[in-house]
Protein backbone atom coordinates (compact mmCIF):
# COMPACT_ATOMS: atom_id res chain seq x y z
CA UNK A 1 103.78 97.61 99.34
CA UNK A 2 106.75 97.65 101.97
CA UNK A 3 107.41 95.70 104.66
CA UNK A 4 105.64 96.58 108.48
CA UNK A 5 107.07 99.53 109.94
CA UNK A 6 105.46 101.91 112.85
CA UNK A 7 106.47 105.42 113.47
CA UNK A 8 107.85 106.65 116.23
CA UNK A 9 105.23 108.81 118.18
CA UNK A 10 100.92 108.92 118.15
CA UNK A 11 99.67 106.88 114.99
CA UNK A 12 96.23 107.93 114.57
CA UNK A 13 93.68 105.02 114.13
CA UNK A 14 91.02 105.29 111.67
CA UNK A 15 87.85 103.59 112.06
CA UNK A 16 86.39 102.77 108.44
CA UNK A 17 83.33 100.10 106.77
CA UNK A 18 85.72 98.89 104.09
CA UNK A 19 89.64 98.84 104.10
CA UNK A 20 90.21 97.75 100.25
CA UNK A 21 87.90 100.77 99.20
CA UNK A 22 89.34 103.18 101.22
CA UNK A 23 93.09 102.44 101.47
CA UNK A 24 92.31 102.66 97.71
CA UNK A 25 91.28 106.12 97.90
CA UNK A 26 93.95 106.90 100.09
CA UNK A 27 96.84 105.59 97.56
CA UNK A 28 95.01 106.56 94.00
CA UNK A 29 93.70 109.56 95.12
CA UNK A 30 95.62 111.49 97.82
CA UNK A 31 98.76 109.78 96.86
CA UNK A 32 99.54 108.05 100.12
CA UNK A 33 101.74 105.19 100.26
CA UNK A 34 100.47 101.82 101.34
CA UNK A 35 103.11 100.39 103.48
CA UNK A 36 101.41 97.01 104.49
CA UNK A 37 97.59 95.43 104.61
CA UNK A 38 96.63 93.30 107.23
CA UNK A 39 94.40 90.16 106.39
CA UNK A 40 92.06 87.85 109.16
CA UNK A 41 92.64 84.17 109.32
CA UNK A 42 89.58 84.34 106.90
CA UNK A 43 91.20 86.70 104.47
CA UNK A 44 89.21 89.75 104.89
CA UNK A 45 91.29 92.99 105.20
CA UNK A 46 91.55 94.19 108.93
CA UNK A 47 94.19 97.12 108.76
CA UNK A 48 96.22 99.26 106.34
CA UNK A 49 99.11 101.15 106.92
CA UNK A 50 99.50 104.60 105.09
CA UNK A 51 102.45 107.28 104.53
CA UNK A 52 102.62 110.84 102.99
CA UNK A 53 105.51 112.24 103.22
CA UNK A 54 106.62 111.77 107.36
CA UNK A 55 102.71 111.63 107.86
CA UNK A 56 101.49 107.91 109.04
CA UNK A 57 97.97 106.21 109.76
CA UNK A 58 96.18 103.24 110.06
CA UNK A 59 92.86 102.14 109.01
CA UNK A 60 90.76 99.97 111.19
CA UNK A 61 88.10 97.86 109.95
CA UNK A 62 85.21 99.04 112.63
CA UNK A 63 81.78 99.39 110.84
CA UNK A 64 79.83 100.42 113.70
CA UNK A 65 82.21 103.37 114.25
CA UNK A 66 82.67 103.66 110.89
CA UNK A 67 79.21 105.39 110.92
CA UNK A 68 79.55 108.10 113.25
CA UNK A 69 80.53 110.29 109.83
CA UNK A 70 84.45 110.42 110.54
CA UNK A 71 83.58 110.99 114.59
CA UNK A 72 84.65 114.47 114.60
CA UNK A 73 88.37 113.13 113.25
CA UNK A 74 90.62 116.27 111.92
CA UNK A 75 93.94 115.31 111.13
CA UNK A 76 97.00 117.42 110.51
CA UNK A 77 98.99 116.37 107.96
CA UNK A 78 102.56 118.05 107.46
CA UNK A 79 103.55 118.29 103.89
CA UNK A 80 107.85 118.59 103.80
CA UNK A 81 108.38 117.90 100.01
CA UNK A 82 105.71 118.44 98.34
CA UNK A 83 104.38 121.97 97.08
CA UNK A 84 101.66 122.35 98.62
CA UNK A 85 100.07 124.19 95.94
CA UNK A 86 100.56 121.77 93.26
CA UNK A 87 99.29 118.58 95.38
CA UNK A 88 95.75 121.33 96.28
CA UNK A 89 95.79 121.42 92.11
CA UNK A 90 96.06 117.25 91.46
CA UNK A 91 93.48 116.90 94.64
CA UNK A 92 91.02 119.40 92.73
CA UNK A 93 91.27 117.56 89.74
CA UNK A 94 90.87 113.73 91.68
CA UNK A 95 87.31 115.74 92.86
CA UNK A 96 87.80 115.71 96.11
CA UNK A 97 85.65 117.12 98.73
CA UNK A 98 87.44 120.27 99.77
CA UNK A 99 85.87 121.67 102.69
CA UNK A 100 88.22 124.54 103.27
CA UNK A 101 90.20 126.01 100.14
CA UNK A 102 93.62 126.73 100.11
CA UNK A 103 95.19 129.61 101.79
CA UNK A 104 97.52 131.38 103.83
CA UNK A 105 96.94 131.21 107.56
CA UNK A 106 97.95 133.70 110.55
CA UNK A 107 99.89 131.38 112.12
CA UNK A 108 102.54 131.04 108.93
CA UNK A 109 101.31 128.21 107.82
CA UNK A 110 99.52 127.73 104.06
CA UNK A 111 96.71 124.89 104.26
CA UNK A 112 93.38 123.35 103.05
CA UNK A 113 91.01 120.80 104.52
CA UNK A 114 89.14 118.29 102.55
CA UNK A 115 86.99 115.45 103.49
CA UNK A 116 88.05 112.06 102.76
CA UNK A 117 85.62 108.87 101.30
CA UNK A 118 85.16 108.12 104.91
CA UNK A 119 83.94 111.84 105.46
CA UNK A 120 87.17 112.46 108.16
CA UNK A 121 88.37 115.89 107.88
CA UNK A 122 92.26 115.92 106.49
CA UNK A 123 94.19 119.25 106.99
CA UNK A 124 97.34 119.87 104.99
CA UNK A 125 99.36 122.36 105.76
CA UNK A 126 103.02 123.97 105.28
CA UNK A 127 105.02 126.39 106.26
CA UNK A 128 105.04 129.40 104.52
CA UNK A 129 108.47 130.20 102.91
CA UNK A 130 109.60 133.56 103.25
């Protein structure tokens, strides 16, 4: 893990029951990376700090709204680097819950949505090259 570092801009805030578990996920099976994790006085993880690509969020630990099944959350997540195409493949093989497939959209943009262990809906998406 690096150092503490906040992005410039809106850093969405996800609520979640479990930080280890899901910041976890986030790093082993979306291939995030985990720049810092936050610990109480008592040692139990608060907050994580995740990056893919020029893409940052934060986990909360909130239980209560943990449980409102990802609260209607849809994130955007704009892929730069990566090809898009082989990170749907390695996402399909980690069995994740895709909820949209991959394809190309109207707008020029190629995308999928999946579902994350938290059940908030993650959109990739990148523009199509011509």
């Amino acid at each position: 893990m690096s150092t503490r570092q906040f992005p410039k801009g809106i850093l969405p805030v996800l609520p979640v029951a479990d930080i280890n578990e899901t910041a976890d996920y986030y790093v082993n099976t979306l291939g995030f990376t985990e720049n810092f994790r936050q610990s109480s006085p008592e040692g139990q993880s608060v907050n994580s700090q995740l990056t893919l690509e020029e893409s940052t969020l934060m986990l909360n630990l909130n239980p209560e709204k943990a449980e409102l099944e990802g609260g209607g959350v849809y994130l955007w997540i704009r892929l730069f680097q990566k090809n898009i195409d082989e990170y749907y493949k390695a996402l399909l093989k980690a069995e994740v819950n895709v909820v949209e497939p991959i394809g190309d959209q109207f707008w020029g943009d190629r995308s999928f949505v999946i579902k994350d262990c938290n059940n908030f809906f993650l959109a990739f998406n990148q523009e199509i090259q011509k």
